[in-house]
C-alpha atoms as a PDB file:
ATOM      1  CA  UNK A   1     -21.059 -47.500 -69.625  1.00  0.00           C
ATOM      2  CA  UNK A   2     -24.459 -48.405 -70.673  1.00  0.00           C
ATOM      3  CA  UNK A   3     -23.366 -50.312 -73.785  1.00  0.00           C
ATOM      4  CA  UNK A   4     -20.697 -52.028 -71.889  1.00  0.00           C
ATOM      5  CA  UNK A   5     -23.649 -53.160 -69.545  1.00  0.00           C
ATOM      6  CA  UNK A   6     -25.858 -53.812 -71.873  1.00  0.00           C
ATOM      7  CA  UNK A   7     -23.483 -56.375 -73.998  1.00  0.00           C
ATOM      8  CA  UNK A   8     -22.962 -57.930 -70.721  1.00  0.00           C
ATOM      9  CA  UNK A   9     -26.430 -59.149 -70.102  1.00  0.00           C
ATOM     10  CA  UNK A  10     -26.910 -60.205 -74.180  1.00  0.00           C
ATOM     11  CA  UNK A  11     -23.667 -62.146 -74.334  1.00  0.00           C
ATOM     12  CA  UNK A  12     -23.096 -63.216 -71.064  1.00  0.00           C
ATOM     13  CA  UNK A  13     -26.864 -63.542 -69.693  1.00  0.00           C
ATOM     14  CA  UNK A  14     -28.701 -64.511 -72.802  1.00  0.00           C
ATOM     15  CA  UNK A  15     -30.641 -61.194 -72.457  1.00  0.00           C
ATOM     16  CA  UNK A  16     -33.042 -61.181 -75.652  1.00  0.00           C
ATOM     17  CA  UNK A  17     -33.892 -57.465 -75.378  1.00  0.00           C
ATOM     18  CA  UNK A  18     -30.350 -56.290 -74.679  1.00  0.00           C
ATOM     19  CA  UNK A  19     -29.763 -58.437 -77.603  1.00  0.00           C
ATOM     20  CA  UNK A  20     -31.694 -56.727 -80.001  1.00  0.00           C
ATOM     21  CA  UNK A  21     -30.075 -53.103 -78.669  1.00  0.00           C
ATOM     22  CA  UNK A  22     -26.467 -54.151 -79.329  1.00  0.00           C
ATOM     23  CA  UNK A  23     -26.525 -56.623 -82.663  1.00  0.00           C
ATOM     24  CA  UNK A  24     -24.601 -55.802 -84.735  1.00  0.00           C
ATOM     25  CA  UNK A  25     -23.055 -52.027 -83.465  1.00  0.00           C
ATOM     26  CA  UNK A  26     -19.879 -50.075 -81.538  1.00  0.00           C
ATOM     27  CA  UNK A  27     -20.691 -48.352 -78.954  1.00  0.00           C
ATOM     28  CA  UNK A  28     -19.481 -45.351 -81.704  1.00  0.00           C
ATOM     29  CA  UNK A  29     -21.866 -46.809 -84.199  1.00  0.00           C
ATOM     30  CA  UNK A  30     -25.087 -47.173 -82.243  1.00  0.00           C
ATOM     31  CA  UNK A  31     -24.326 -43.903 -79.704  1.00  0.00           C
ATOM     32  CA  UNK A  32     -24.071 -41.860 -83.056  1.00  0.00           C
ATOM     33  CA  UNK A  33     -26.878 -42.837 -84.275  1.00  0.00           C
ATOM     34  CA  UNK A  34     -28.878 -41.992 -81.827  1.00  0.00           C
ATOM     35  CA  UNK A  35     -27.839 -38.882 -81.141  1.00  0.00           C
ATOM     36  CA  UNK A  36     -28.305 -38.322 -85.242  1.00  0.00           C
ATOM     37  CA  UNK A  37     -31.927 -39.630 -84.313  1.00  0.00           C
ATOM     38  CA  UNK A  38     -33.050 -37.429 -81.397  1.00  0.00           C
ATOM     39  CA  UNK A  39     -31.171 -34.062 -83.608  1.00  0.00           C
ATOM     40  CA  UNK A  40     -33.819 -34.811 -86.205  1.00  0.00           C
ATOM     41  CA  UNK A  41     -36.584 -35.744 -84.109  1.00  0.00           C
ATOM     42  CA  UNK A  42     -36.405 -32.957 -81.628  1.00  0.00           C
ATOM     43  CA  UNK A  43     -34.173 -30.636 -83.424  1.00  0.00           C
ATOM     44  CA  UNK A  44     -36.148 -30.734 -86.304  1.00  0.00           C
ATOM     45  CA  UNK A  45     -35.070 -31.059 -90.048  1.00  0.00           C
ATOM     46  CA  UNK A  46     -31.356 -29.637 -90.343  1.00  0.00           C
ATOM     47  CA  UNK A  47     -29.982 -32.485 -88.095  1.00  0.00           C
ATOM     48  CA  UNK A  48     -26.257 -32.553 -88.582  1.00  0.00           C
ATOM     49  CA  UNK A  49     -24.619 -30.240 -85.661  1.00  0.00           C
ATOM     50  CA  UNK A  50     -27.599 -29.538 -84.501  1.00  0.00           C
ATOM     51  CA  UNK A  51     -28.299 -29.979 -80.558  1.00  0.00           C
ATOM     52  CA  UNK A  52     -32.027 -30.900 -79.134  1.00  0.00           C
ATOM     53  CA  UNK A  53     -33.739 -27.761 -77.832  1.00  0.00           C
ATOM     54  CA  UNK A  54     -33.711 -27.136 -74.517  1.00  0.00           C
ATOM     55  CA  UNK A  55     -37.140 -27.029 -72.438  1.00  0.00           C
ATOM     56  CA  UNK A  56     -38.242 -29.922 -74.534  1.00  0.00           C
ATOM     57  CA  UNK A  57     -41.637 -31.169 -72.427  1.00  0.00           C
ATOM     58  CA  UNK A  58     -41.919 -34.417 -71.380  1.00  0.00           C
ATOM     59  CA  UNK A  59     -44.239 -35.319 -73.884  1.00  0.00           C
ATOM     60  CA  UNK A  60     -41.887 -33.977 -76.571  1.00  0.00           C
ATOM     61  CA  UNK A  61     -38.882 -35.835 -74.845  1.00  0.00           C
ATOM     62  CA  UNK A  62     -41.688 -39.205 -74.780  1.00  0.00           C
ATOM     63  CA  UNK A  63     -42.197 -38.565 -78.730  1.00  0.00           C
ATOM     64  CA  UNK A  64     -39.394 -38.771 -79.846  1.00  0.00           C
ATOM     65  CA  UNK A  65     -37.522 -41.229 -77.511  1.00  0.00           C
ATOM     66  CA  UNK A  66     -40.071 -43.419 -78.892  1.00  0.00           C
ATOM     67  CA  UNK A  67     -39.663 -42.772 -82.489  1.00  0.00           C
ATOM     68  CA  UNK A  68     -35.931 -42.220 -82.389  1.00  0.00           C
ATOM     69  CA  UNK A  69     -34.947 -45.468 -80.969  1.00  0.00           C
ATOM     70  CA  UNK A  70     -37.273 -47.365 -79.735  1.00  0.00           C
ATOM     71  CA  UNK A  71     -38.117 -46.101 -76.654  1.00  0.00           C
ATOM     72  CA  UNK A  72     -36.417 -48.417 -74.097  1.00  0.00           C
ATOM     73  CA  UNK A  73     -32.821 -49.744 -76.338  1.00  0.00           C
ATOM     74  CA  UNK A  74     -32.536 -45.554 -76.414  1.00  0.00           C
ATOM     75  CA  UNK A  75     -29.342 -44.864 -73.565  1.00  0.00           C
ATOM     76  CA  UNK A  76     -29.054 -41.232 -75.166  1.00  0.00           C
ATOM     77  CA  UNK A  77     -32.608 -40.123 -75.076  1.00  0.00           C
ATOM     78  CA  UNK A  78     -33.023 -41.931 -71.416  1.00  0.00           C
ATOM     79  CA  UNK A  79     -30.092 -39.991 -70.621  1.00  0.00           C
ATOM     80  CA  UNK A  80     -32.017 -36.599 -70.727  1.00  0.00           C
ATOM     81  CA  UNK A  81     -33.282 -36.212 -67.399  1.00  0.00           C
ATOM     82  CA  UNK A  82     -34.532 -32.656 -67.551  1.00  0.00           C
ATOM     83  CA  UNK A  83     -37.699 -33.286 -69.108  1.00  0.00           C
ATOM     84  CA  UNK A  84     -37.917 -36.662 -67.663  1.00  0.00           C
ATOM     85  CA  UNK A  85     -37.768 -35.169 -63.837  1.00  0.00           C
ATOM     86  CA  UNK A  86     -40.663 -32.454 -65.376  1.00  0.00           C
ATOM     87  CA  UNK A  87     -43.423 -34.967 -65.981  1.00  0.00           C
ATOM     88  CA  UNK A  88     -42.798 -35.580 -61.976  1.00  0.00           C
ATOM     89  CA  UNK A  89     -42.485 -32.378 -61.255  1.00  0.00           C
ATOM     90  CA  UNK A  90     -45.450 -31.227 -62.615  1.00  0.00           C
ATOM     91  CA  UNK A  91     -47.238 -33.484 -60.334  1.00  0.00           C
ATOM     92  CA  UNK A  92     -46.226 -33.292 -57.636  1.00  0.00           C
ATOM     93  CA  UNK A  93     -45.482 -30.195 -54.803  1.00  0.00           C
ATOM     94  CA  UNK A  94     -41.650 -29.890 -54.363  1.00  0.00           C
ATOM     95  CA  UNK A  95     -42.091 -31.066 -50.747  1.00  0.00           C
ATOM     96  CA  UNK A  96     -43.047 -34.329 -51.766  1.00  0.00           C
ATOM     97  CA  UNK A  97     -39.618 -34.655 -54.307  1.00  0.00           C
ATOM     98  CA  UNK A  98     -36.730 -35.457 -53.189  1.00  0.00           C
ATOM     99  CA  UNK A  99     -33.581 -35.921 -56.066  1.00  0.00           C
ATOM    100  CA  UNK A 100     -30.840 -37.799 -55.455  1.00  0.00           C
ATOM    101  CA  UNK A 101     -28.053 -39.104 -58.064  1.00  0.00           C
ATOM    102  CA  UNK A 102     -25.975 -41.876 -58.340  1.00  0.00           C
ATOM    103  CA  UNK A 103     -22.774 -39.909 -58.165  1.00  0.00           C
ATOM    104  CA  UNK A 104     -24.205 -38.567 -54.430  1.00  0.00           C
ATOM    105  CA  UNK A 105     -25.066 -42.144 -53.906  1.00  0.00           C
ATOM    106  CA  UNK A 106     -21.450 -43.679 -54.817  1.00  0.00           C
ATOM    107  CA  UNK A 107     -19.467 -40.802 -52.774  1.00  0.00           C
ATOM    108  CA  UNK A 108     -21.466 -41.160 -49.709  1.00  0.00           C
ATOM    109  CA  UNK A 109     -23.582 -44.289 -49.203  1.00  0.00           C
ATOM    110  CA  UNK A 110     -24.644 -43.936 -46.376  1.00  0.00           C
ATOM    111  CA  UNK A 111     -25.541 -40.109 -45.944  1.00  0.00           C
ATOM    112  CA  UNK A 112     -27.392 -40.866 -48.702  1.00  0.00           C
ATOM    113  CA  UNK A 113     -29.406 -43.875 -47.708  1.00  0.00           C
ATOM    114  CA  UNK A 114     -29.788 -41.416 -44.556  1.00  0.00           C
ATOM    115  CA  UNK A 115     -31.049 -38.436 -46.442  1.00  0.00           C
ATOM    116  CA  UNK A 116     -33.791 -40.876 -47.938  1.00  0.00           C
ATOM    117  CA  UNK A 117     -34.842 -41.959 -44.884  1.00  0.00           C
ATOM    118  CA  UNK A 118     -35.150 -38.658 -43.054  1.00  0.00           C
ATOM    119  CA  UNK A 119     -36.931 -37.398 -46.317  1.00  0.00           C
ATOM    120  CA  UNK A 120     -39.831 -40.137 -45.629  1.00  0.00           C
ATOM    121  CA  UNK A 121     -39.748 -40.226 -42.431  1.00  0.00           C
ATOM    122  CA  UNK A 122     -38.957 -43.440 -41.688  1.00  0.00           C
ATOM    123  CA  UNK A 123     -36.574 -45.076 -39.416  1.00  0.00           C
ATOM    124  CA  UNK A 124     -33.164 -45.435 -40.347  1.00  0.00           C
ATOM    125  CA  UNK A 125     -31.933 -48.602 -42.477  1.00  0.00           C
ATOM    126  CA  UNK A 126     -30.369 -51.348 -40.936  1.00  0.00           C
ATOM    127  CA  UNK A 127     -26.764 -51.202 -39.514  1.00  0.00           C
ATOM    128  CA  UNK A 128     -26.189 -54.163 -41.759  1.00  0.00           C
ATOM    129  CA  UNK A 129     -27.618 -51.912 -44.881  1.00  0.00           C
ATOM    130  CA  UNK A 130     -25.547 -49.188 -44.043  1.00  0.00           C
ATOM    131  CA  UNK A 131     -22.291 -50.404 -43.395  1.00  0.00           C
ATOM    132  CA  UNK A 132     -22.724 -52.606 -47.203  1.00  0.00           C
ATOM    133  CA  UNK A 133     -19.756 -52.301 -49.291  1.00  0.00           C
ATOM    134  CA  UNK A 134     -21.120 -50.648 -51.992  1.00  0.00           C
ATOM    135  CA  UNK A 135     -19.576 -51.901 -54.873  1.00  0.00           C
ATOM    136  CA  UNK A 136     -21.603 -53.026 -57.783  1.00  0.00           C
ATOM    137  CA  UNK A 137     -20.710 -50.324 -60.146  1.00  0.00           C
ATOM    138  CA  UNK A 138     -17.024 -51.647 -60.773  1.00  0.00           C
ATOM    139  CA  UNK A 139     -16.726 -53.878 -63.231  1.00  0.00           C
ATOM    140  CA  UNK A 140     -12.995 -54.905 -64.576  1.00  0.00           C
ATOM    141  CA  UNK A 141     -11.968 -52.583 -67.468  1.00  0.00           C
ATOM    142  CA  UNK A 142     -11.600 -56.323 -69.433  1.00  0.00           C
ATOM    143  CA  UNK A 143     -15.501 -56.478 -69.834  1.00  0.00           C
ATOM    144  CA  UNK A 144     -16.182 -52.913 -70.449  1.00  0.00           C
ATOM    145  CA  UNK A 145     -16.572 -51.630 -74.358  1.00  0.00           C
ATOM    146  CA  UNK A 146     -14.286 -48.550 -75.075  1.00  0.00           C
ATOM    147  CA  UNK A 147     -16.042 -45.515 -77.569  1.00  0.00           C
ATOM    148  CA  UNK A 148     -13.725 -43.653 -79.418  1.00  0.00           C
ATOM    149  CA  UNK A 149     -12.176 -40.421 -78.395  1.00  0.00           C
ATOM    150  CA  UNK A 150     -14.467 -38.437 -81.533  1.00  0.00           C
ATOM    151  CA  UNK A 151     -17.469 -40.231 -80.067  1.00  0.00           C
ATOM    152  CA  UNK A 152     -16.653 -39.375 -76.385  1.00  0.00           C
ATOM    153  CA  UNK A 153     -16.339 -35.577 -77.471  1.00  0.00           C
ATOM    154  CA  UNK A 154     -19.401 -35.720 -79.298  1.00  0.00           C
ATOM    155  CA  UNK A 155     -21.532 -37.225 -76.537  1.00  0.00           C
ATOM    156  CA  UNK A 156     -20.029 -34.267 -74.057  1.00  0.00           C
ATOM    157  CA  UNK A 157     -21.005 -31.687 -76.674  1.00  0.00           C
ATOM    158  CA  UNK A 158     -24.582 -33.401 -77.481  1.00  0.00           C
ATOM    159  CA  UNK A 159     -25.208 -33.146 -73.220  1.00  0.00           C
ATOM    160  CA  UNK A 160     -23.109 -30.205 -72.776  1.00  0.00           C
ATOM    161  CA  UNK A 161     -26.475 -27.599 -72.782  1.00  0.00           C
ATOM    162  CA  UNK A 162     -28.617 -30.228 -71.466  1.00  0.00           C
ATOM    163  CA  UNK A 163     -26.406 -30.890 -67.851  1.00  0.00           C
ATOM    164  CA  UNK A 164     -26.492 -26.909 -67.868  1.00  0.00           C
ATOM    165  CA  UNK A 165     -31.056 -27.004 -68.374  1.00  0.00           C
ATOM    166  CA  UNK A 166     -30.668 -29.602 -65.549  1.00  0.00           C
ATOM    167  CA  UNK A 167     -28.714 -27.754 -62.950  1.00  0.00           C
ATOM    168  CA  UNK A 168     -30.935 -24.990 -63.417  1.00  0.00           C
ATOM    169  CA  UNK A 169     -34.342 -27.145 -62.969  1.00  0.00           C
ATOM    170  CA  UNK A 170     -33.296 -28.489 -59.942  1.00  0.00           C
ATOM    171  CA  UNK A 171     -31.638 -25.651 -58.254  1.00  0.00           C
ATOM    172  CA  UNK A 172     -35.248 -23.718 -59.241  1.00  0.00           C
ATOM    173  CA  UNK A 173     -36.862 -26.635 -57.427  1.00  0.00           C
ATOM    174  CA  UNK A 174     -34.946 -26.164 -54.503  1.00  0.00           C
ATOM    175  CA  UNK A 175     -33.200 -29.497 -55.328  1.00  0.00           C
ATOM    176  CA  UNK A 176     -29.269 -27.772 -54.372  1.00  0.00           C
ATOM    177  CA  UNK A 177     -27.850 -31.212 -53.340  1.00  0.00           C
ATOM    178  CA  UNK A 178     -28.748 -32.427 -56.651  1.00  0.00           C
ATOM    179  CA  UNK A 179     -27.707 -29.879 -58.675  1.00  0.00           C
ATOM    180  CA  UNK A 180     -24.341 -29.217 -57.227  1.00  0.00           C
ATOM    181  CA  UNK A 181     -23.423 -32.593 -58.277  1.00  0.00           C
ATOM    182  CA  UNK A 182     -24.950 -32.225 -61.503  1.00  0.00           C
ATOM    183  CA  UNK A 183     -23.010 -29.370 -62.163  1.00  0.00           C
ATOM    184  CA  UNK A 184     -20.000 -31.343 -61.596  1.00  0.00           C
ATOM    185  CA  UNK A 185     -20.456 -33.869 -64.566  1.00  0.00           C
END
């Protein structure tokens, strides 16, 4: 998880800024409150049960990331990717985007790193690159930091609506790779 990673680099690494995100909190504790921050921040006043509304605009989404948690110690807010992958977007034509997640990544390495290349038209990465064993997202279950089973259900309820507003962006952008493994999570 992000906390789990994040306690690695303040304890182990002597990471100042990861530091500051995880003194003193759980993962339950700090997860909590930010979803408790965004509700009120984007939801408006009546917090509690409240989800974020959907469609927020990246500037909204920027707003409130900012005041909710501090913009970058915020692993909830960064964690909404709809209006994030707006701002871009917005700028650019959809031939020039290409999405691609880490779950596309992790199943198939190096389709991926060939789908990148083919999108920019460059030659393909080394046989070396390809053939890497692509590992680095396994960490033993000893140095990762267990949420509780409330918090867990919480956090799947919080993104529930928000995994849906994503599938739909990208599958109107013509992103269908992207979104068919977003509609798996």
């Amino acid at each position: 998880s992000h906390f789990s990673m994040l306690r690695f680099l303040a304890h182990s690494r002597g990471e100042a800024w990861a530091a500051l995100y995880v003194r003193n909190e759980t993962c339950d504790s700090k997860l909590t409150s930010e979803m408790d921050a965004l509700r009120r921040c984007v939801g408006g006043p009546g917090g509690g049960a409240r989800l974020p509304r959907l469609g927020l605009a990246p500037k909204a989404w920027h707003g409130c990331t900012a005041t909710a948690c501090g913009f970058h110690a915020c692993v909830v807010s960064w964690s909404l990717y709809a209006p994030q992958l707006k701002a871009w977007m917005n700028e650019f034509p959809r031939r020039q985007l290409a999405v691609l997640t880490l779950d596309e990544f992790a199943e198939a390495p190096r389709s991926a790193l060939q789908r990148i290349t083919g999108f920019l038209g460059l030659r393909s990465f080394p046989r070396m690159v390809l053939d890497w064993k692509w590992d680095w997202n396994r960490r033993s279950r000893a140095t990762r930091v267990e949420c509780a089973a409330e918090t867990l259900d919480a956090l799947r309820t919080f993104f529930r609506p928000h995994v849906r507003e994503l599938a739909e962006l990208l599958t109107r952008r013509r992103q269908l790779r992207a979104a068919a493994y977003v509609r798996k999570w």
